[in-house]
PDB file of N, CA and C in Angstrom:
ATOM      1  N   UNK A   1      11.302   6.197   2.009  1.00  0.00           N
ATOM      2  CA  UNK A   1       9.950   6.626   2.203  1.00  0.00           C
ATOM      3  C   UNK A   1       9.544   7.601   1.105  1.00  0.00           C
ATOM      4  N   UNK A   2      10.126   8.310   1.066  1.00  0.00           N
ATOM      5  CA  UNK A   2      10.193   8.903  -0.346  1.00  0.00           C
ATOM      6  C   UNK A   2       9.705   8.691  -1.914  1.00  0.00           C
ATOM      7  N   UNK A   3      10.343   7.392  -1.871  1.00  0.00           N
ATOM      8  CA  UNK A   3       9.681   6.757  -3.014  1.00  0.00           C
ATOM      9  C   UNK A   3       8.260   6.347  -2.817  1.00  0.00           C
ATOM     10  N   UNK A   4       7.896   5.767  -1.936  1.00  0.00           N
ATOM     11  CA  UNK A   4       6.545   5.504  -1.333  1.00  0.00           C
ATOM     12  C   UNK A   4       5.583   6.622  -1.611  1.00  0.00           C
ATOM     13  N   UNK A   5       6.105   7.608  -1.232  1.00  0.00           N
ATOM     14  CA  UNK A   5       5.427   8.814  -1.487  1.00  0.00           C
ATOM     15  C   UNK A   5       5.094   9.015  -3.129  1.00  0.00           C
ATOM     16  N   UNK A   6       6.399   9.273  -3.410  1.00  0.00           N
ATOM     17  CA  UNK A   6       6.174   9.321  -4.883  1.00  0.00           C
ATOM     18  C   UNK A   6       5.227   8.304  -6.233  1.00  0.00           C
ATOM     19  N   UNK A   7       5.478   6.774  -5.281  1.00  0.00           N
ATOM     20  CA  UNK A   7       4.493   6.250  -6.177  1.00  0.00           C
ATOM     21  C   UNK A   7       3.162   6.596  -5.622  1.00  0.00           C
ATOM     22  N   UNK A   8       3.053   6.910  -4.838  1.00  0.00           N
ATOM     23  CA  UNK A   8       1.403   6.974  -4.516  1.00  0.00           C
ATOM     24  C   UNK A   8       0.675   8.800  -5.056  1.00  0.00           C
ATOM     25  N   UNK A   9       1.592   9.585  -5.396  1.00  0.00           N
ATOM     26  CA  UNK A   9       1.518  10.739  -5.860  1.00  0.00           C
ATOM     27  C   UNK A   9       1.031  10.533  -7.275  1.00  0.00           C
ATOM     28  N   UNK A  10       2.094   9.187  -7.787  1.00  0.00           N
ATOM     29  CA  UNK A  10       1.563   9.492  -9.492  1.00  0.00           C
ATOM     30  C   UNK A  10       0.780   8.701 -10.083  1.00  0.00           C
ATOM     31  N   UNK A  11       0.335   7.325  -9.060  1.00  0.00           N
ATOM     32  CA  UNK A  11      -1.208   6.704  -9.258  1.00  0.00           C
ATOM     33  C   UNK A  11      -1.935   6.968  -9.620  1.00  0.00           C
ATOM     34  N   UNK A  12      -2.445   6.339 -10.907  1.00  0.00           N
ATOM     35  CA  UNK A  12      -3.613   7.082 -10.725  1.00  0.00           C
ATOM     36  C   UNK A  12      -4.792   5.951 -10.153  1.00  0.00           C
ATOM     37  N   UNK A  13      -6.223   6.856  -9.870  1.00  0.00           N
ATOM     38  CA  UNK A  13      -6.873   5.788  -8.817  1.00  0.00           C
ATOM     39  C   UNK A  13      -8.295   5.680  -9.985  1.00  0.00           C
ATOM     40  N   UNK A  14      -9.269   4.740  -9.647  1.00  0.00           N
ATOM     41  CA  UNK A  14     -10.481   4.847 -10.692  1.00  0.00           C
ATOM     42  C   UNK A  14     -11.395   5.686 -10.212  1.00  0.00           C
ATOM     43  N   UNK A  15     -11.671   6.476 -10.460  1.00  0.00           N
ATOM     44  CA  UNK A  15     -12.599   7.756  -9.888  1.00  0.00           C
ATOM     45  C   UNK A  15     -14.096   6.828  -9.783  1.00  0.00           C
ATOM     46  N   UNK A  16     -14.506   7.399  -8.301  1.00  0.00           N
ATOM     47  CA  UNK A  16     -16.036   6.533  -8.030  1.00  0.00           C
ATOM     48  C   UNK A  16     -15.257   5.260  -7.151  1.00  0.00           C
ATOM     49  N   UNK A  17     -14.158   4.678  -6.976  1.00  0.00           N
ATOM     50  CA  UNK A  17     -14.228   3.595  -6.382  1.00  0.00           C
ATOM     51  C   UNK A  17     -13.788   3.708  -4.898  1.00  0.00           C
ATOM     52  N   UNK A  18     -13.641   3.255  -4.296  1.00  0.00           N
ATOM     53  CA  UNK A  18     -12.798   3.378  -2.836  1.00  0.00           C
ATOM     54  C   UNK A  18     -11.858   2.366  -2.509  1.00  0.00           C
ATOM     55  N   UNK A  19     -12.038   1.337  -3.059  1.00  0.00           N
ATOM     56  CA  UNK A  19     -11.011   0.535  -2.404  1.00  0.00           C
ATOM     57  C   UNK A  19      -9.684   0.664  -2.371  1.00  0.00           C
ATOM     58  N   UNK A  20      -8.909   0.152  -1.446  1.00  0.00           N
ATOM     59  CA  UNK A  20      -7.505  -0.137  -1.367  1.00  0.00           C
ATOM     60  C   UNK A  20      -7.085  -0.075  -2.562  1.00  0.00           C
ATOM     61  N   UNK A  21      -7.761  -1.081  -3.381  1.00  0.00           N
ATOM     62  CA  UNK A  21      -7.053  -1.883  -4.593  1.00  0.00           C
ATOM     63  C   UNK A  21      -6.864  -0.719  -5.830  1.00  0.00           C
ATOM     64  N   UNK A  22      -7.724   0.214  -5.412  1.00  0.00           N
ATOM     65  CA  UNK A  22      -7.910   1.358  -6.779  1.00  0.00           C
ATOM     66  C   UNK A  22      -6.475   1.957  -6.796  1.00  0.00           C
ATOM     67  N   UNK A  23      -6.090   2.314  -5.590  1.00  0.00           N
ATOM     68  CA  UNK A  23      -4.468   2.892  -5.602  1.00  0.00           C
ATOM     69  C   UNK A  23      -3.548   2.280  -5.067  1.00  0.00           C
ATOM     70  N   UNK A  24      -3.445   1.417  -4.213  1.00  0.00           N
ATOM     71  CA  UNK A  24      -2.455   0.236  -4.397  1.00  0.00           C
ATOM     72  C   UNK A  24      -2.449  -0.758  -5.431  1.00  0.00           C
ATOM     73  N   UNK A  25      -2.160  -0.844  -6.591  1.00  0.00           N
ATOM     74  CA  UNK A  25      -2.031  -2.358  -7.415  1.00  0.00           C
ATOM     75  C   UNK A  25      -1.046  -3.361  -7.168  1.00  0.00           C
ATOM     76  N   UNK A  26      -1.381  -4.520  -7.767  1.00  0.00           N
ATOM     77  CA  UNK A  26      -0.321  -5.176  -7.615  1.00  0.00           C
ATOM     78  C   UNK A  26       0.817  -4.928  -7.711  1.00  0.00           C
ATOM     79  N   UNK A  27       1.553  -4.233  -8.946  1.00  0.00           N
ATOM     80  CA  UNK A  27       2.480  -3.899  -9.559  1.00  0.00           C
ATOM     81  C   UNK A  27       3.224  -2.697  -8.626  1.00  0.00           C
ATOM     82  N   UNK A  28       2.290  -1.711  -8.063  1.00  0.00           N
ATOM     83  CA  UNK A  28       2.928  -0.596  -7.085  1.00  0.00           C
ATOM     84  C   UNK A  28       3.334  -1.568  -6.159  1.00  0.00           C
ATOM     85  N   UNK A  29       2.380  -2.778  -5.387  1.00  0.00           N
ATOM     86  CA  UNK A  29       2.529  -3.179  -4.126  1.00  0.00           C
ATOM     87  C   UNK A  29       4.204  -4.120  -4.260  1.00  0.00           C
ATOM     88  N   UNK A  30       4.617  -4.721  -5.583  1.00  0.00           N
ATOM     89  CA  UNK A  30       5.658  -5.574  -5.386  1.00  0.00           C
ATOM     90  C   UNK A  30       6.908  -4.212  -5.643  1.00  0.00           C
ATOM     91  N   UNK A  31       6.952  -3.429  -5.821  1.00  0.00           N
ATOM     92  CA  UNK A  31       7.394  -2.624  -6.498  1.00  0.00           C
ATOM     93  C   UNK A  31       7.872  -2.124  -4.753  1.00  0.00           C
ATOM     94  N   UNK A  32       7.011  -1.312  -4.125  1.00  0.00           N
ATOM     95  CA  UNK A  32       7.176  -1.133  -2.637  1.00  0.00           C
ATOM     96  C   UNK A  32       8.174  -2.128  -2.005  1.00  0.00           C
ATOM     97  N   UNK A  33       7.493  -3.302  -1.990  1.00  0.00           N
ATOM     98  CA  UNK A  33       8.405  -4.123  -1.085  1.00  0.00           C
ATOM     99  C   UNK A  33       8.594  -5.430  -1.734  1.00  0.00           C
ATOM    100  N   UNK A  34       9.448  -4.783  -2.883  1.00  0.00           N
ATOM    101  CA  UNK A  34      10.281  -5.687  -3.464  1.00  0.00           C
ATOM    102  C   UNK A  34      11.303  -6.612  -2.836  1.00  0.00           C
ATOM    103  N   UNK A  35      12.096  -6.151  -1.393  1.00  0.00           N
ATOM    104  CA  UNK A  35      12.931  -6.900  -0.635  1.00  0.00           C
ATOM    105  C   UNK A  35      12.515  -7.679   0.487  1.00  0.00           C
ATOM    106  N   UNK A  36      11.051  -7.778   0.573  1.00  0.00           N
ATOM    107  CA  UNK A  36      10.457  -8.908   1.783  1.00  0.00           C
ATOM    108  C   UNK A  36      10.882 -10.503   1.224  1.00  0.00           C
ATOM    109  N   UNK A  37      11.114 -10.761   0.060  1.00  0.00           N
ATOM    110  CA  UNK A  37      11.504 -12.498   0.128  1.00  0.00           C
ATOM    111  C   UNK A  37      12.737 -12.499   0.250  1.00  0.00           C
ATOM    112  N   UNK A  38      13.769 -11.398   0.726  1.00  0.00           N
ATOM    113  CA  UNK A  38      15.073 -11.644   0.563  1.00  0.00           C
ATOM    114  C   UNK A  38      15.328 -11.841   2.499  1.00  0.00           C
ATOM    115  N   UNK A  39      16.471 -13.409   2.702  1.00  0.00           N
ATOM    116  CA  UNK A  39      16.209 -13.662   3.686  1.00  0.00           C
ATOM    117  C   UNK A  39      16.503 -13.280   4.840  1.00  0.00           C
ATOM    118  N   UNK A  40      17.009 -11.730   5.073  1.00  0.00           N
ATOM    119  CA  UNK A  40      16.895 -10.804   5.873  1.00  0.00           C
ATOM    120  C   UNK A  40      15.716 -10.543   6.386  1.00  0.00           C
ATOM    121  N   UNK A  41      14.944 -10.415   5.399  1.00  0.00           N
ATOM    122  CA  UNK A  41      13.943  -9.660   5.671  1.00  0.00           C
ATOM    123  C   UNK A  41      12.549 -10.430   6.433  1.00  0.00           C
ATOM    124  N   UNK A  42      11.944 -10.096   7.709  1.00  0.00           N
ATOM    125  CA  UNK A  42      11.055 -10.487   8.289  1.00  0.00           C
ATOM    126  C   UNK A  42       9.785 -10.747   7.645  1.00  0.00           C
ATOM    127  N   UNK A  43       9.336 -10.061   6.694  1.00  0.00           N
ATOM    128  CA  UNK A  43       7.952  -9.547   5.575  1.00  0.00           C
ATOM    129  C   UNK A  43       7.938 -10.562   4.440  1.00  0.00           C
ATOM    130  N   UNK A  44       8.794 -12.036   4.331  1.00  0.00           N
ATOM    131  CA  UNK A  44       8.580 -12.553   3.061  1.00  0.00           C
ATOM    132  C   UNK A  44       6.878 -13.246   3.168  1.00  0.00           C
ATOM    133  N   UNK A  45       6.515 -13.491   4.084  1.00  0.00           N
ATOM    134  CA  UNK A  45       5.151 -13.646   3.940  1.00  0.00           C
ATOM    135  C   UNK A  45       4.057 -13.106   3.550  1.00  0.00           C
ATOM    136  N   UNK A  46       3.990 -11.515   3.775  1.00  0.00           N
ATOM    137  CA  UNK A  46       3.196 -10.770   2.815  1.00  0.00           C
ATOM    138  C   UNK A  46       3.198 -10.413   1.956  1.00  0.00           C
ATOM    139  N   UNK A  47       2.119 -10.446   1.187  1.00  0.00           N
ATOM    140  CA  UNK A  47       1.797 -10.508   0.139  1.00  0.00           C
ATOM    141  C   UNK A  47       0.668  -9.836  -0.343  1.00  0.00           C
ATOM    142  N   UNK A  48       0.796  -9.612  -1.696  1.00  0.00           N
ATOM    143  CA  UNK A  48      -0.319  -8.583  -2.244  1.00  0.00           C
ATOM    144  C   UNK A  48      -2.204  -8.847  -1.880  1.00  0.00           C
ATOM    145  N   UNK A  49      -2.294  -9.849  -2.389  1.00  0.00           N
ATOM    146  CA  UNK A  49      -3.384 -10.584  -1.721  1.00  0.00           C
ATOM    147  C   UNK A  49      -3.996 -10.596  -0.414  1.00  0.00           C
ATOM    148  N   UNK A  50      -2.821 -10.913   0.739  1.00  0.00           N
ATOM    149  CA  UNK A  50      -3.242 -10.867   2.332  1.00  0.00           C
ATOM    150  C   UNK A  50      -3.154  -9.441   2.469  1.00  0.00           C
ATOM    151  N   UNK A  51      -2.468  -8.399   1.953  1.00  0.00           N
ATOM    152  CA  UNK A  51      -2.389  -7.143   2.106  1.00  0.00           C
ATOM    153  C   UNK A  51      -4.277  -6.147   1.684  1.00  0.00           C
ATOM    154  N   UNK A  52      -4.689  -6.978   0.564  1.00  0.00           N
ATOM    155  CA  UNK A  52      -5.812  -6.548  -0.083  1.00  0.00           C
ATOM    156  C   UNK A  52      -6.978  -7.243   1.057  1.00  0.00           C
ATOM    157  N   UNK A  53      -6.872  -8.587   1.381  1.00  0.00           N
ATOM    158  CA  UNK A  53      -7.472  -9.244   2.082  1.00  0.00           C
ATOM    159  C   UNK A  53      -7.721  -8.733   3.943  1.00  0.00           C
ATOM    160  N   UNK A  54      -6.802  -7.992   4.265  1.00  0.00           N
ATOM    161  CA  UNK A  54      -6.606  -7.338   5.670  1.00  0.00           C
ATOM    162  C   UNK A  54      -6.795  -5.803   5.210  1.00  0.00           C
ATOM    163  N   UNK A  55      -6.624  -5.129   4.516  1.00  0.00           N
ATOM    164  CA  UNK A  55      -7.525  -3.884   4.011  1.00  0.00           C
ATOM    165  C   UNK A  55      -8.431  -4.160   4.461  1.00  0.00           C
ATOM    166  N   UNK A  56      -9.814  -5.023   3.136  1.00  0.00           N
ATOM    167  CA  UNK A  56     -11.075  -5.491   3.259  1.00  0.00           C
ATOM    168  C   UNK A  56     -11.943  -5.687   4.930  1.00  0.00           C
ATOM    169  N   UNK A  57     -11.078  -5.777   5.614  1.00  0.00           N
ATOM    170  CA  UNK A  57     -11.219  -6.379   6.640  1.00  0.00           C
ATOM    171  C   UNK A  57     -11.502  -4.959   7.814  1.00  0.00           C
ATOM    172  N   UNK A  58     -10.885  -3.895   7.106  1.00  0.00           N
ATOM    173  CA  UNK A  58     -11.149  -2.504   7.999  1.00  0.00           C
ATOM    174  C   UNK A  58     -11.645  -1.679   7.042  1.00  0.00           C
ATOM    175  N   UNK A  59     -12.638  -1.498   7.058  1.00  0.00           N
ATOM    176  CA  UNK A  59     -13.401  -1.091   5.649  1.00  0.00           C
ATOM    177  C   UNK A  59     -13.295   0.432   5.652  1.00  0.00           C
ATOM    178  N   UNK A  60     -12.871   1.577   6.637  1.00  0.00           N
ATOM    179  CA  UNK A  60     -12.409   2.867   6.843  1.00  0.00           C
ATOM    180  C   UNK A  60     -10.803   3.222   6.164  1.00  0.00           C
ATOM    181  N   UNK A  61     -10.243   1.945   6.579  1.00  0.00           N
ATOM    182  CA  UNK A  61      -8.782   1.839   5.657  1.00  0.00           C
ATOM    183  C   UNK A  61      -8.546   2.368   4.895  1.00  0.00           C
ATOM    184  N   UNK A  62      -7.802   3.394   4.618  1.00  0.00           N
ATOM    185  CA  UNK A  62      -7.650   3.750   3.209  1.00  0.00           C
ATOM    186  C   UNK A  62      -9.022   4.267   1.889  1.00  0.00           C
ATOM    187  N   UNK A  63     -10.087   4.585   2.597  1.00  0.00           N
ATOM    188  CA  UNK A  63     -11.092   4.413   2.007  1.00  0.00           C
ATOM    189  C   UNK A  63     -11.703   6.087   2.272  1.00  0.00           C
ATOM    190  N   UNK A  64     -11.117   6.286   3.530  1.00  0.00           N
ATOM    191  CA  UNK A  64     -12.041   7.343   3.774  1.00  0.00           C
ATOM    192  C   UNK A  64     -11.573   9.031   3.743  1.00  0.00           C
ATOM    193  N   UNK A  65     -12.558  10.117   3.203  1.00  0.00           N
ATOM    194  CA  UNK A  65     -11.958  11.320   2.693  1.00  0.00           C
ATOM    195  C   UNK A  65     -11.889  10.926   0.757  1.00  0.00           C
ATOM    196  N   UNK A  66     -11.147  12.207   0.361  1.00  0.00           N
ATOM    197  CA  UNK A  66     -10.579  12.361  -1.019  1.00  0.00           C
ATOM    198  C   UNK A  66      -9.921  12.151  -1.165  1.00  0.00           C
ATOM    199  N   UNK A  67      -9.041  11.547  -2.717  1.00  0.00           N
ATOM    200  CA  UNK A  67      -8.421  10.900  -2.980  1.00  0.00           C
ATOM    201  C   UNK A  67      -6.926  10.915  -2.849  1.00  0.00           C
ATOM    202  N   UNK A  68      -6.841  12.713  -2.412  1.00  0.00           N
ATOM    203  CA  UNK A  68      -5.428  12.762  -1.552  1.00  0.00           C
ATOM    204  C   UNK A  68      -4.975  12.118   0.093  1.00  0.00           C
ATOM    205  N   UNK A  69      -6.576  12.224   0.592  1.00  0.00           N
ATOM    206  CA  UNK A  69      -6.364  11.610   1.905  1.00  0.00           C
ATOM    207  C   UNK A  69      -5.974  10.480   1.924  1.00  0.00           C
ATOM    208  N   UNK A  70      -6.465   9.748   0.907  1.00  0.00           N
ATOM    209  CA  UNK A  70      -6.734   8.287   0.906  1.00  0.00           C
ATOM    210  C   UNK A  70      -5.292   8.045   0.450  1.00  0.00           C
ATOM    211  N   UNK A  71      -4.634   8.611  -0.130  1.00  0.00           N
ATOM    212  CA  UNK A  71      -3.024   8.293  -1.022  1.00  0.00           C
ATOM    213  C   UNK A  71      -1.811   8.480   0.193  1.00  0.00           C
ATOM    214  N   UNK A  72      -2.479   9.262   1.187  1.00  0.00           N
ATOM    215  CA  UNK A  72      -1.780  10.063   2.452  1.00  0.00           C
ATOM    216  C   UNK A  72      -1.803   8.594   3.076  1.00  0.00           C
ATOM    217  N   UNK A  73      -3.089   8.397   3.215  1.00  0.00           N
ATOM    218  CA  UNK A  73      -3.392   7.655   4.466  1.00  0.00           C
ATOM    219  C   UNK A  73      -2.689   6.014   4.071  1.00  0.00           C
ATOM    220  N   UNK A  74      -2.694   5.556   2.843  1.00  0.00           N
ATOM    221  CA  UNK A  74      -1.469   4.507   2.696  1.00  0.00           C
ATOM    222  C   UNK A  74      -0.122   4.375   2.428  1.00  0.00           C
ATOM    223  N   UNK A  75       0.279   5.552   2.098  1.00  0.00           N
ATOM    224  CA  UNK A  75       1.477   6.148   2.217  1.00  0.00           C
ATOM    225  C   UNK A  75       1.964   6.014   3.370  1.00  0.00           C
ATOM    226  N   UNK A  76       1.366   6.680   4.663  1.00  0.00           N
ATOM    227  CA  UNK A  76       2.084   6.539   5.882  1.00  0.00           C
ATOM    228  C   UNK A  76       2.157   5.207   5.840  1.00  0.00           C
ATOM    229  N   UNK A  77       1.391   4.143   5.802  1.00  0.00           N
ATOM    230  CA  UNK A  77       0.990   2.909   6.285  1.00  0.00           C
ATOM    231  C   UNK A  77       2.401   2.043   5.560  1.00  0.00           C
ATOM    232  N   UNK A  78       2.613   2.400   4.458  1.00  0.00           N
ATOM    233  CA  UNK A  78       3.510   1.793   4.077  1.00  0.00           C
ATOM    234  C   UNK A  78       4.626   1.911   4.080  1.00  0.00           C
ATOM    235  N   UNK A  79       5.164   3.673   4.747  1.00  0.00           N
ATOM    236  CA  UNK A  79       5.957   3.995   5.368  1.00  0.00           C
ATOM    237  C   UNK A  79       6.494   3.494   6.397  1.00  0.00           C
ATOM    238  N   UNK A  80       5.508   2.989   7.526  1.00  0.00           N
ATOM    239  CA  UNK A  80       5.635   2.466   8.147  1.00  0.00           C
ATOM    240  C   UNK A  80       6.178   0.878   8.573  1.00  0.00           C
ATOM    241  N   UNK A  81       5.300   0.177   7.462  1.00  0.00           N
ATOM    242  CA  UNK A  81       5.136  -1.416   7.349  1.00  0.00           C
ATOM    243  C   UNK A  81       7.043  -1.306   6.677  1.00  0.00           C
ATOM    244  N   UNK A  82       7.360  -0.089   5.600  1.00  0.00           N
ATOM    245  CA  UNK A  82       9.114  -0.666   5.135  1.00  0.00           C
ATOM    246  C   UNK A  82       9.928  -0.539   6.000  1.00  0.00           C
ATOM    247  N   UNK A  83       9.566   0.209   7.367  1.00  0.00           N
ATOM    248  CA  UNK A  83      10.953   0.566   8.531  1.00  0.00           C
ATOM    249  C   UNK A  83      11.022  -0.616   9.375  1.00  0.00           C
ATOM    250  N   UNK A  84       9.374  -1.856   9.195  1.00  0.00           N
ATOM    251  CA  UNK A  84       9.382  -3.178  10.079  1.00  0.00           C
ATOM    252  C   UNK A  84       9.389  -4.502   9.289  1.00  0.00           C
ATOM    253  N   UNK A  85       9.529  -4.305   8.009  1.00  0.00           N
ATOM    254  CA  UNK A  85       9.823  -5.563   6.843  1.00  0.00           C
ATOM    255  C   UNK A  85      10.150  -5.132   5.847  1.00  0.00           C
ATOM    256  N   UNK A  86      11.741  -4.443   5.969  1.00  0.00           N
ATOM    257  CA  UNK A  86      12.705  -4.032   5.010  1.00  0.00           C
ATOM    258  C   UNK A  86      11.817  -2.613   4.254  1.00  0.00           C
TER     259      UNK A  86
END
């Protein structure tokens, strides 16, 4: 979790935007959960895309407050999502 933390600490995000996508990128997101296609792991189905696509979908997500809240607030989330798909 730790690391989670840490990448989302040294992101940087596009100032003015809100979305998910500004501080999650692709590259952080495979980077996170690099071990979901390995066949242990329950999570090989998600993916960066359905991840961006189910954001979109709760438009408060990650969106709302300053840009520390917003780094907080997917941080836990992804804290969370690595203790239930590796």
């Amino acid at each position: 979790m730790k690391k989670v933390f840490a990448l989302l600490a040294a992101a940087g995000g596009v100032s003015g935007q809100q979305g998910v996508s500004t501080i999650i990128t692709q590259s952080m997101f495979e980077t996170m959960c690099s071990h979901r296609s390995e066949g242990s792991c329950e999570g090989a189905f998600y993916t960066y895309d359905a991840f961006i696509n189910a954001a979109n979908n709760f438009p408060v997500f990650g969106t709302t407050g300053d840009e520390q809240t917003r780094r907080r607030e997917l941080a836990a989330f992804f804290g969370q999502i690595r203790i239930a798909v590796c």
